[in-house]
PDB file of N, CA and C in Angstrom:
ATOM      1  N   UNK A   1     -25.836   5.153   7.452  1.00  0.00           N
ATOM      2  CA  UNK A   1     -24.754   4.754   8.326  1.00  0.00           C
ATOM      3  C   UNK A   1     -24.705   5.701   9.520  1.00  0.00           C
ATOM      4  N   UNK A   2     -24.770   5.270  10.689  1.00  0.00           N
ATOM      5  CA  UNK A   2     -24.696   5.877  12.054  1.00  0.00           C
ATOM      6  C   UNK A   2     -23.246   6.223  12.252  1.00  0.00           C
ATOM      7  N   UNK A   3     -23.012   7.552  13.055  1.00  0.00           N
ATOM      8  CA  UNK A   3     -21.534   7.826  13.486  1.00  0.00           C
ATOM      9  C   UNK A   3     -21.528   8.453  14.502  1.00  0.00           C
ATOM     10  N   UNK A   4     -20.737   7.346  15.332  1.00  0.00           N
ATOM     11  CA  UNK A   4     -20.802   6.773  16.798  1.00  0.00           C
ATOM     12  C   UNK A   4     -20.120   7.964  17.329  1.00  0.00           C
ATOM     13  N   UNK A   5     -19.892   8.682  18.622  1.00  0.00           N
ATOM     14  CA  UNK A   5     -18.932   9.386  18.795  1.00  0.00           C
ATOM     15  C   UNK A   5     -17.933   9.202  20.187  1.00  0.00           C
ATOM     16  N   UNK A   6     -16.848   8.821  19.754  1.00  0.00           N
ATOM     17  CA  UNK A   6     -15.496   8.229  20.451  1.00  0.00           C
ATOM     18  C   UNK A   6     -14.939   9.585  21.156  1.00  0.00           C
ATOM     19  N   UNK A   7     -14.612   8.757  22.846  1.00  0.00           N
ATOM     20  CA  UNK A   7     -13.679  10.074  23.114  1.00  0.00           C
ATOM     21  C   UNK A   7     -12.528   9.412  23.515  1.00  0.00           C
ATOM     22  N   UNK A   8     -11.451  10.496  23.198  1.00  0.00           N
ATOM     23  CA  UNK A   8      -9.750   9.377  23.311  1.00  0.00           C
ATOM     24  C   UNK A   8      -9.014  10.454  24.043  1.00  0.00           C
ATOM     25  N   UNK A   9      -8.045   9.779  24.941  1.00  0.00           N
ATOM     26  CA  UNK A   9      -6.954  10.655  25.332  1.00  0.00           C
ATOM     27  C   UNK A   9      -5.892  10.290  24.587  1.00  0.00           C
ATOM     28  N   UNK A  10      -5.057  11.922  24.103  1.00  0.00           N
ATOM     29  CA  UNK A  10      -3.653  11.504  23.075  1.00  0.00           C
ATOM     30  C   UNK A  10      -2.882  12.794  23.987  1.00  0.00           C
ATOM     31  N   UNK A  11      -1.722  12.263  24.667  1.00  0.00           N
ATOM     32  CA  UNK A  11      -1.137  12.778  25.676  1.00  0.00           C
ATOM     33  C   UNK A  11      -1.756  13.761  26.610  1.00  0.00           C
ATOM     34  N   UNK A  12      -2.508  12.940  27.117  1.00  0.00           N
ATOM     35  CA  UNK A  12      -3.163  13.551  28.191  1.00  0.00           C
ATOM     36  C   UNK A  12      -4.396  14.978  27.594  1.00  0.00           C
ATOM     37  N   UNK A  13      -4.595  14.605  26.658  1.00  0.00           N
ATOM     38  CA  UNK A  13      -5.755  15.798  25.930  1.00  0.00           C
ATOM     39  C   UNK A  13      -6.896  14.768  25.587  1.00  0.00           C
ATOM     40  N   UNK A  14      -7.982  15.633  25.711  1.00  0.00           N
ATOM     41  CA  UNK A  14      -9.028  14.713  25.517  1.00  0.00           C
ATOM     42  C   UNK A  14      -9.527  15.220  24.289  1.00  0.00           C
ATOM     43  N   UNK A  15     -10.396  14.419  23.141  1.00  0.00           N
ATOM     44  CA  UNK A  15     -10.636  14.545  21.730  1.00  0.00           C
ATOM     45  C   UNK A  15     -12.018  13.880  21.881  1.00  0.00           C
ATOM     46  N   UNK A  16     -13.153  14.570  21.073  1.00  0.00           N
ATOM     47  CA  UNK A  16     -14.014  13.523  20.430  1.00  0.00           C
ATOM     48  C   UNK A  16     -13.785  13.363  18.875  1.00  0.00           C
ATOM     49  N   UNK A  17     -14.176  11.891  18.478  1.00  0.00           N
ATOM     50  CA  UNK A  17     -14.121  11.623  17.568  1.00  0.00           C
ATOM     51  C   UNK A  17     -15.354  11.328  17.082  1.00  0.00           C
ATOM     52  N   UNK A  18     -15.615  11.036  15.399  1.00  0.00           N
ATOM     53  CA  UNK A  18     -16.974  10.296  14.831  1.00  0.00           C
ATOM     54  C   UNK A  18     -16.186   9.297  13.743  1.00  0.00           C
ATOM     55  N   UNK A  19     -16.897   7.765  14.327  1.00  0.00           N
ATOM     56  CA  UNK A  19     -16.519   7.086  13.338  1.00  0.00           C
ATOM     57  C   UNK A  19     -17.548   5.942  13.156  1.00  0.00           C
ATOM     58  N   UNK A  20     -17.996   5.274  12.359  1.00  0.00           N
ATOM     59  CA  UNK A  20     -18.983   4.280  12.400  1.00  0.00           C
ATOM     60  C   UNK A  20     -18.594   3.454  13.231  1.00  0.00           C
ATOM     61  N   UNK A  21     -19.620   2.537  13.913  1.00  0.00           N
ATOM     62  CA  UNK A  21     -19.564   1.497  15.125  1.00  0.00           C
ATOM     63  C   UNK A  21     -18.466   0.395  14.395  1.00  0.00           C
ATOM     64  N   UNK A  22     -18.596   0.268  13.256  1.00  0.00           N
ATOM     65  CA  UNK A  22     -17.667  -0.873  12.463  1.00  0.00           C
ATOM     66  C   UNK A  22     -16.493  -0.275  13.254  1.00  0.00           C
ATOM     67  N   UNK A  23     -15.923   0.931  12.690  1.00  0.00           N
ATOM     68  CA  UNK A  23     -14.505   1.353  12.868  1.00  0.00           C
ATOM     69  C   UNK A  23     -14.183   1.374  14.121  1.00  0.00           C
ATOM     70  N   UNK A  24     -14.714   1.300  14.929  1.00  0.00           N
ATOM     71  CA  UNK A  24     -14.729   1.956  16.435  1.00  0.00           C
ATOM     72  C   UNK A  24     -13.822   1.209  16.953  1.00  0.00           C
ATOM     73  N   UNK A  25     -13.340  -0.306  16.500  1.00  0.00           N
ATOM     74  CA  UNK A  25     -12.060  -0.475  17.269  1.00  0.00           C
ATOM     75  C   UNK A  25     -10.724  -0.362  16.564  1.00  0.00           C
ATOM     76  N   UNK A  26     -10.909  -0.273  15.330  1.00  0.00           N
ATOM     77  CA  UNK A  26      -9.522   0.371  14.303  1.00  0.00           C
ATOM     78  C   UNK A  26      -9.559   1.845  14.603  1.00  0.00           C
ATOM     79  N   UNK A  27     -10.382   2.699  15.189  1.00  0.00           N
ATOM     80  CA  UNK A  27      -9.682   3.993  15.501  1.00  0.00           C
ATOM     81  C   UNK A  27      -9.146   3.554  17.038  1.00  0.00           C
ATOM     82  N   UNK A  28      -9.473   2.956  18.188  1.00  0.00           N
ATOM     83  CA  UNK A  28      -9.310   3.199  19.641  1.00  0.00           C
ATOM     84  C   UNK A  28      -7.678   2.205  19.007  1.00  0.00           C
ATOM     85  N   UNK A  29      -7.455   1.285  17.805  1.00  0.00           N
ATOM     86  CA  UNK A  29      -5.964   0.779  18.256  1.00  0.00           C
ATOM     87  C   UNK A  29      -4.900   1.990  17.368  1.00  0.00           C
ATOM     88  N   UNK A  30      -5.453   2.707  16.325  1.00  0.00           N
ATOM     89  CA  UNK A  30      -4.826   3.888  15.749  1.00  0.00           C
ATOM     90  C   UNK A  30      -4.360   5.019  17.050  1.00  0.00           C
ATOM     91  N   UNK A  31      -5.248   5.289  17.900  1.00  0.00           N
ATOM     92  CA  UNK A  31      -5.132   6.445  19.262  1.00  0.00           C
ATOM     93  C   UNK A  31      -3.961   5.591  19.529  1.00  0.00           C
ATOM     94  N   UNK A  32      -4.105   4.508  20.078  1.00  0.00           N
ATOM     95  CA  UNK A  32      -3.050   4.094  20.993  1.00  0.00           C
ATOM     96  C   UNK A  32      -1.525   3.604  20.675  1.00  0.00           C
ATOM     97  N   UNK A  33      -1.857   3.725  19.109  1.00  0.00           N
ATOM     98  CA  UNK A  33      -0.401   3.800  18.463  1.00  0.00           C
ATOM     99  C   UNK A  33       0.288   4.660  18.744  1.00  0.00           C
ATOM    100  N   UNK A  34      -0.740   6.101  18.033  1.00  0.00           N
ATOM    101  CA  UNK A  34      -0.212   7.077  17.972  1.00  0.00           C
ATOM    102  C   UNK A  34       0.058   7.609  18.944  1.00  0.00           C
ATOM    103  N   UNK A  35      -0.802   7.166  20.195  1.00  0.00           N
ATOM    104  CA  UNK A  35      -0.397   7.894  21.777  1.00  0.00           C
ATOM    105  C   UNK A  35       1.128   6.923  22.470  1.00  0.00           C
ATOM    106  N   UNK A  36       1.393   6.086  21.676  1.00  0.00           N
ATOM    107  CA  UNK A  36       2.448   5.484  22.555  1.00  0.00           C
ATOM    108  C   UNK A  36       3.520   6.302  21.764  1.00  0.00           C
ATOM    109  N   UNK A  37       3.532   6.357  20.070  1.00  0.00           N
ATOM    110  CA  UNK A  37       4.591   6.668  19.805  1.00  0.00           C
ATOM    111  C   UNK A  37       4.721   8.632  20.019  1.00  0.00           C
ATOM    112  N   UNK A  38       3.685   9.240  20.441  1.00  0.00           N
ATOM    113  CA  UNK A  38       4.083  10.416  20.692  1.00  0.00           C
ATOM    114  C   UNK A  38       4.832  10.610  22.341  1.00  0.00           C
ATOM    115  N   UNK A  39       4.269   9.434  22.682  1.00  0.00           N
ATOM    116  CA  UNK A  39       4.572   9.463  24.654  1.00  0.00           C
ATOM    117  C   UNK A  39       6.018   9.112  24.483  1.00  0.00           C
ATOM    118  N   UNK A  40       6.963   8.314  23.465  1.00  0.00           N
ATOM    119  CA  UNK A  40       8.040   8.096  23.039  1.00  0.00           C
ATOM    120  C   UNK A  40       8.699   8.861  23.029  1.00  0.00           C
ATOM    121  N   UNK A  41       8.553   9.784  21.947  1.00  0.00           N
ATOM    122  CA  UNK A  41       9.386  11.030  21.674  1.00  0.00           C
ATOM    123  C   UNK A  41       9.426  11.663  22.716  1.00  0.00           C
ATOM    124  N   UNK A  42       7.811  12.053  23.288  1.00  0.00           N
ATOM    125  CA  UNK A  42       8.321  13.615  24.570  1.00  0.00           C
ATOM    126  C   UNK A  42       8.818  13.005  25.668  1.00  0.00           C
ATOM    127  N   UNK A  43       8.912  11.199  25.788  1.00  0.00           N
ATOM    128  CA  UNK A  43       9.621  11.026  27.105  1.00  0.00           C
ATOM    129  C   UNK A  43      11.372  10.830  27.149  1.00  0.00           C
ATOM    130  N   UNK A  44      11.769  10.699  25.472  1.00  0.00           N
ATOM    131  CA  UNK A  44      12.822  10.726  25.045  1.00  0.00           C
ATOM    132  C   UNK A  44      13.867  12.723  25.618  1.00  0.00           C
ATOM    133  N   UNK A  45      12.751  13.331  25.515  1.00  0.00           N
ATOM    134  CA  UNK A  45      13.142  14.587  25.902  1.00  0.00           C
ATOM    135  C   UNK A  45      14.155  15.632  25.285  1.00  0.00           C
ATOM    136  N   UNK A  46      14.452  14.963  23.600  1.00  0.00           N
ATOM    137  CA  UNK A  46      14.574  15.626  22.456  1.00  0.00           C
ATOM    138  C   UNK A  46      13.658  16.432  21.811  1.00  0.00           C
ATOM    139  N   UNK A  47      12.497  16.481  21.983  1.00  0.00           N
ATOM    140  CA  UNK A  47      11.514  16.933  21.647  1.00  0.00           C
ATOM    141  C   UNK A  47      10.824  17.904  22.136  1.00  0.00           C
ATOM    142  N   UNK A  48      10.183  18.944  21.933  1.00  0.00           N
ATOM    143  CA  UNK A  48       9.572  19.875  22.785  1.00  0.00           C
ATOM    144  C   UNK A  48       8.300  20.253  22.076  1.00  0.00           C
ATOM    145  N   UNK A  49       7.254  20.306  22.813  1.00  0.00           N
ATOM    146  CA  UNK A  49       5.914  21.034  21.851  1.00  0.00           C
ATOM    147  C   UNK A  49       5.455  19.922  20.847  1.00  0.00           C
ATOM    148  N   UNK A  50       3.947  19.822  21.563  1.00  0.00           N
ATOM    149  CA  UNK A  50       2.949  19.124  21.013  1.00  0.00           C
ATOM    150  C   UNK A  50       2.883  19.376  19.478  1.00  0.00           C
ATOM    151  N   UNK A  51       3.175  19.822  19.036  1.00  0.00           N
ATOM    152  CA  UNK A  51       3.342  20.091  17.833  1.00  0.00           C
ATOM    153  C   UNK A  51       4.283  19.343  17.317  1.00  0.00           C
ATOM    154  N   UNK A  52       5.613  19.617  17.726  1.00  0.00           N
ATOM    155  CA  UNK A  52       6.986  19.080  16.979  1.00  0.00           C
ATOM    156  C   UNK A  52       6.315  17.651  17.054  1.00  0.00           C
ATOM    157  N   UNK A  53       5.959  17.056  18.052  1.00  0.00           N
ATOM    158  CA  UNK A  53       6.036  16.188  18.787  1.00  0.00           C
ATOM    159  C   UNK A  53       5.076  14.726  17.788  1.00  0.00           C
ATOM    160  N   UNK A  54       4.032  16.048  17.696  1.00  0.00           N
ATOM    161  CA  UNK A  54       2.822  14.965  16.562  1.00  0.00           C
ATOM    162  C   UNK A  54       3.382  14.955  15.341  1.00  0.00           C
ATOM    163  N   UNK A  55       4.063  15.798  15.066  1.00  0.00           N
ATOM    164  CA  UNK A  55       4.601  15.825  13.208  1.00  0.00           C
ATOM    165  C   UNK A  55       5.619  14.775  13.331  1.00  0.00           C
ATOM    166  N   UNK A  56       6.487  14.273  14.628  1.00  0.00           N
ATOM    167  CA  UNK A  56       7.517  13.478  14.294  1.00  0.00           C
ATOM    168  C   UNK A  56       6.670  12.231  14.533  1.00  0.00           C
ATOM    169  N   UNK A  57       5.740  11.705  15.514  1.00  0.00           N
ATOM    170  CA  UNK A  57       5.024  10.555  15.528  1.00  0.00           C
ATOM    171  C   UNK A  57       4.595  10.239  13.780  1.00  0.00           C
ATOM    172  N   UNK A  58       3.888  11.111  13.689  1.00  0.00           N
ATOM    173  CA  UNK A  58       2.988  10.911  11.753  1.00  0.00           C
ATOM    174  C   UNK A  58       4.179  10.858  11.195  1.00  0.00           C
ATOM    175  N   UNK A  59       5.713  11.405  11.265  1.00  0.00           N
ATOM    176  CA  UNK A  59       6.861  10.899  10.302  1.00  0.00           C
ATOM    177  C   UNK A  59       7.299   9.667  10.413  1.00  0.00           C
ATOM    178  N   UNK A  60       7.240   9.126  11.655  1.00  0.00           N
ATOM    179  CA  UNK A  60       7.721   7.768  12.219  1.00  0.00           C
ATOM    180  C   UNK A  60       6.746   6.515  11.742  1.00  0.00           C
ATOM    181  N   UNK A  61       5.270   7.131  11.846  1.00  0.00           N
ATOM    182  CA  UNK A  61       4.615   6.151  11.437  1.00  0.00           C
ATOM    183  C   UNK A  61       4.357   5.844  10.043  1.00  0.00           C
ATOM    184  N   UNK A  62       4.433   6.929   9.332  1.00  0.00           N
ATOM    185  CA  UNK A  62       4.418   6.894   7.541  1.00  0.00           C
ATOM    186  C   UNK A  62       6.175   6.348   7.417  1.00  0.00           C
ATOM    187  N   UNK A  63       6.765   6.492   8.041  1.00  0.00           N
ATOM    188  CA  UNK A  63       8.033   5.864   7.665  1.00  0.00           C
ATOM    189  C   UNK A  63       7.885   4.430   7.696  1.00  0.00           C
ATOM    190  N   UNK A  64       7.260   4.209   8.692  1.00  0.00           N
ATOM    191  CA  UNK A  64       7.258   2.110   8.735  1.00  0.00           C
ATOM    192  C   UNK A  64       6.388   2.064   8.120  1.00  0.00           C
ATOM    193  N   UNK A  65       4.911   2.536   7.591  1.00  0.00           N
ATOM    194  CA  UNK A  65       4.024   1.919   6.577  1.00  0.00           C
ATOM    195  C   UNK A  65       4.804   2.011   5.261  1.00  0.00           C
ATOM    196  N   UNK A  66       5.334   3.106   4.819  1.00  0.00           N
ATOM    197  CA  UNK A  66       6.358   2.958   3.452  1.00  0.00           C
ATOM    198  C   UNK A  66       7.325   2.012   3.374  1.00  0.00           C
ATOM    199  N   UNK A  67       8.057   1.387   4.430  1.00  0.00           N
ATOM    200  CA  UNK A  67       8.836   0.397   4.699  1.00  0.00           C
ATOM    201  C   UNK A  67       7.734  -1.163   4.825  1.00  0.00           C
ATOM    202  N   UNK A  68       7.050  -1.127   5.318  1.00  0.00           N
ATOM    203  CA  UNK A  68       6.607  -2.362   5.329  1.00  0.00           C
ATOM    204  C   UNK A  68       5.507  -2.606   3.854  1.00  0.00           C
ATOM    205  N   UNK A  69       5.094  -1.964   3.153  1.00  0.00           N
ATOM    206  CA  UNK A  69       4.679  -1.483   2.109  1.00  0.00           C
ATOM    207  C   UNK A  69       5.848  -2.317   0.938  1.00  0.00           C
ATOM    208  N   UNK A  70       7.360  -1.547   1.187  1.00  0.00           N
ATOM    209  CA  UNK A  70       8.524  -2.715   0.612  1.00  0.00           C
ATOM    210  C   UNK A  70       8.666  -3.801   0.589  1.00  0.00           C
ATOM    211  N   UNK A  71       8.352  -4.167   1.864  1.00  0.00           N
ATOM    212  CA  UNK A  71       8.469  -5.858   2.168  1.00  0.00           C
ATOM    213  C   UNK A  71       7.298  -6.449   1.869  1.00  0.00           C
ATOM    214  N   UNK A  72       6.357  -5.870   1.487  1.00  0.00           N
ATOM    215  CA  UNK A  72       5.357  -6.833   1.067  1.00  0.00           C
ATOM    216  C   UNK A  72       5.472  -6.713  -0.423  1.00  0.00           C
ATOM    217  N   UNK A  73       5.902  -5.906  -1.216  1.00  0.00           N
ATOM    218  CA  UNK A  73       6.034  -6.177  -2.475  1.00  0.00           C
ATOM    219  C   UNK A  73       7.460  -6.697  -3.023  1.00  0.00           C
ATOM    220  N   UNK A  74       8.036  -6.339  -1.589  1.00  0.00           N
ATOM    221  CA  UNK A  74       9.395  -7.782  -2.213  1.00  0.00           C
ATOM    222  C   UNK A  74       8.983  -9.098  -2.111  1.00  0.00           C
ATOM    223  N   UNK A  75       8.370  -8.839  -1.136  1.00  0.00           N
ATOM    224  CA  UNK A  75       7.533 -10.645  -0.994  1.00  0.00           C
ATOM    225  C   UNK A  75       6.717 -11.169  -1.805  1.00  0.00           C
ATOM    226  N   UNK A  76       5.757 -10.082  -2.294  1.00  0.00           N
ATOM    227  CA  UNK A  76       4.972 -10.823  -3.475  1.00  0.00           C
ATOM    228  C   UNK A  76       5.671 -10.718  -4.739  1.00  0.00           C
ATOM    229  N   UNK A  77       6.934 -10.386  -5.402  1.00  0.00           N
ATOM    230  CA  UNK A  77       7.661 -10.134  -6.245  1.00  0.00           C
ATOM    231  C   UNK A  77       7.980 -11.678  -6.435  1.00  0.00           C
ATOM    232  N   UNK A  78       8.845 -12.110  -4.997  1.00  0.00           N
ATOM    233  CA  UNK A  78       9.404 -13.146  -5.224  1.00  0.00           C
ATOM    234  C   UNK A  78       8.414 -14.022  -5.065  1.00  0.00           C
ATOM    235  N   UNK A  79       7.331 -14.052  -4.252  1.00  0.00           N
ATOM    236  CA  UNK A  79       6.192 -15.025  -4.324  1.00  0.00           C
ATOM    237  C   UNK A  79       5.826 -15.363  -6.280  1.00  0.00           C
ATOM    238  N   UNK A  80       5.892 -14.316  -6.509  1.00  0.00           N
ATOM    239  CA  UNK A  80       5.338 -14.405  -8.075  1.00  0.00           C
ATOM    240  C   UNK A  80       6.837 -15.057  -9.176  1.00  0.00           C
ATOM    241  N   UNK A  81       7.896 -14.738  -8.715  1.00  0.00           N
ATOM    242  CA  UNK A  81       9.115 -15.862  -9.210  1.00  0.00           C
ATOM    243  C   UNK A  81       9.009 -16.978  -9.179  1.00  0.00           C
ATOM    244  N   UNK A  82       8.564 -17.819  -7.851  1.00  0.00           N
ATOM    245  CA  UNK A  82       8.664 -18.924  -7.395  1.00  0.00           C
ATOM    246  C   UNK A  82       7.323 -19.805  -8.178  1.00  0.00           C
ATOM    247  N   UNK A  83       6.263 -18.914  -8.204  1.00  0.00           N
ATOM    248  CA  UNK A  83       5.047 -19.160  -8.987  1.00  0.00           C
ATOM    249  C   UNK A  83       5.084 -19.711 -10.354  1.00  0.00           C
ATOM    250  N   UNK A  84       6.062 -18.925 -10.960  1.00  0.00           N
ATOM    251  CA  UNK A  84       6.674 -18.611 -12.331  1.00  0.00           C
ATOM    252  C   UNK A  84       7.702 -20.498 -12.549  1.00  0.00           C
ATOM    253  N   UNK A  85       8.448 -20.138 -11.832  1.00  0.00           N
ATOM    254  CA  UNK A  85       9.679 -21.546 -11.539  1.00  0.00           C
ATOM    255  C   UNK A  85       8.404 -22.686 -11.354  1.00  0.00           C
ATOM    256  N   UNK A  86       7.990 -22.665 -10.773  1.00  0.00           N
ATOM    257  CA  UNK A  86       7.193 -24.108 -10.486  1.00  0.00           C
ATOM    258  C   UNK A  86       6.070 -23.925 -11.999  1.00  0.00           C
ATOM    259  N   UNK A  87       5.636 -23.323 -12.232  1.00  0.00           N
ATOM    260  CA  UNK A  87       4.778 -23.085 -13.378  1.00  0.00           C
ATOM    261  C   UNK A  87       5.499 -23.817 -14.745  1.00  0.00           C
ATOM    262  N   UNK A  88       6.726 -22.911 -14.692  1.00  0.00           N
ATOM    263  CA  UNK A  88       7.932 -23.730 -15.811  1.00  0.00           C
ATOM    264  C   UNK A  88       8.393 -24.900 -15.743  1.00  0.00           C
ATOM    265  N   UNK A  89       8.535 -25.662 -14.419  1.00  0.00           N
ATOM    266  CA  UNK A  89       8.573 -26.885 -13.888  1.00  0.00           C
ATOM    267  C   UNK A  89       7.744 -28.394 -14.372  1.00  0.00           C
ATOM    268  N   UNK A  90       6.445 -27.581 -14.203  1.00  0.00           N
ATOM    269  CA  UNK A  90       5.194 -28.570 -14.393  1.00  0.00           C
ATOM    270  C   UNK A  90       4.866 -28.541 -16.029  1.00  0.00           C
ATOM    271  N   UNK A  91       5.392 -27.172 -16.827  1.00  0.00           N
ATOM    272  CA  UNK A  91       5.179 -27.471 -18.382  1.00  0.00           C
ATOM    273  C   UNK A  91       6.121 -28.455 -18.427  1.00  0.00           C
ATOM    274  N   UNK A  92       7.379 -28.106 -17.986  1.00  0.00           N
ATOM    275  CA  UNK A  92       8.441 -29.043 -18.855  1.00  0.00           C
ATOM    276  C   UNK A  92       8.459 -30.521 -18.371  1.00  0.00           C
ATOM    277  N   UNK A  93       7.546 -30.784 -16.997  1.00  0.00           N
ATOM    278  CA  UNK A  93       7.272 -32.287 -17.154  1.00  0.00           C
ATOM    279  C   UNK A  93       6.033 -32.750 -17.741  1.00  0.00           C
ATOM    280  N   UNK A  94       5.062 -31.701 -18.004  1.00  0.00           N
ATOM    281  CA  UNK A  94       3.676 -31.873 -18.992  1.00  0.00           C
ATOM    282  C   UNK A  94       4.463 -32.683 -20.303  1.00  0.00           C
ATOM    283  N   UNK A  95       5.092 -31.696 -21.265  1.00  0.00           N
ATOM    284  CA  UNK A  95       5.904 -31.720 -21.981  1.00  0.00           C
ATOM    285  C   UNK A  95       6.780 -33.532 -22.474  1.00  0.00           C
ATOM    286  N   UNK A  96       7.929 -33.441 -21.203  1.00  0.00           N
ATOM    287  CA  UNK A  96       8.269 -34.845 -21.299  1.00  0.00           C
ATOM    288  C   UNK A  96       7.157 -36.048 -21.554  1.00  0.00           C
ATOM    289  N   UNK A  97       6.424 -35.800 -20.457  1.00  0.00           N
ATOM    290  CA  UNK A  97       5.242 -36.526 -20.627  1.00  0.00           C
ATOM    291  C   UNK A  97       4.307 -37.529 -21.849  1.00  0.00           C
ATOM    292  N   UNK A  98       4.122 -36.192 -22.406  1.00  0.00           N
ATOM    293  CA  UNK A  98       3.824 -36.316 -23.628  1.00  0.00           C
ATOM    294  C   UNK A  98       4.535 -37.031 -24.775  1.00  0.00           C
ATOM    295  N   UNK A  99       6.066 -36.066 -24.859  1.00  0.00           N
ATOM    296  CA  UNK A  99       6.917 -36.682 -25.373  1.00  0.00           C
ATOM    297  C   UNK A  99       6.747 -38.202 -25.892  1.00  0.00           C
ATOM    298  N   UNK A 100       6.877 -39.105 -24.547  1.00  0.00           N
ATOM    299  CA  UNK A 100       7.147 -40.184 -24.234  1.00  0.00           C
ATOM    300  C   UNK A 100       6.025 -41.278 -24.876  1.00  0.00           C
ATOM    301  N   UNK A 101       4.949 -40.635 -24.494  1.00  0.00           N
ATOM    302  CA  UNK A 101       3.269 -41.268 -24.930  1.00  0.00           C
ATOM    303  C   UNK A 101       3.199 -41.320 -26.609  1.00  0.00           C
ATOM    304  N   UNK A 102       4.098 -40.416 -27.210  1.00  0.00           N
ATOM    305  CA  UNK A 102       4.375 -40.481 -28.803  1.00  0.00           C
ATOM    306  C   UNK A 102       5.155 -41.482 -29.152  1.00  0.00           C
TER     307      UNK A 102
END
């Protein structure tokens, strides 16, 4: 496997990166997450130092993957109820069915 090497600006700093040619556009839309939501904070002007600045972006962003992480297993929770209900549905007209044919 070849590893390509990416260069990104993340607030105005320049970085190289190495990532396989596959990844090469899931890292350039990861930079630009992370460069919008750090350009957020320091333009908010609560914030001071590249530092504070990246630890609150990586808190913000692990906060919505843990949150949306929820909603997909509330969704497949209830996806798997509804699965369940119609499943119980189709025995108990299997069932009648039968019944009737006796």
């Amino acid at each position: 496997m070849s590893i390509a090497q990416v260069h990104v600006k993340i607030l105005e700093k320049e970085f190289q990166l190495g990532c396989s040619p596959e990844e090469r556009g899931d890292l350039l839309d990861s930079v630009e997450l992370l460069n919008s939501k750090m350009r957020e904070i320091r333009d908010s002007g609560k914030v001071t130092g590249i530092d504070k600045i990246a630890i609150l972006a990586a808190l913000n962003l692990a906060n919505e993957l843990i949150q949306s992480r929820g909603k997909g297993q509330a969704l497949e929770s209830d996806a798997m109820k509804q699965v369940q209900q119609i499943r119980e549905q189709v025995e108990t007209a299997l069932q009648s069915n039968q019944q009737l044919k006796l």
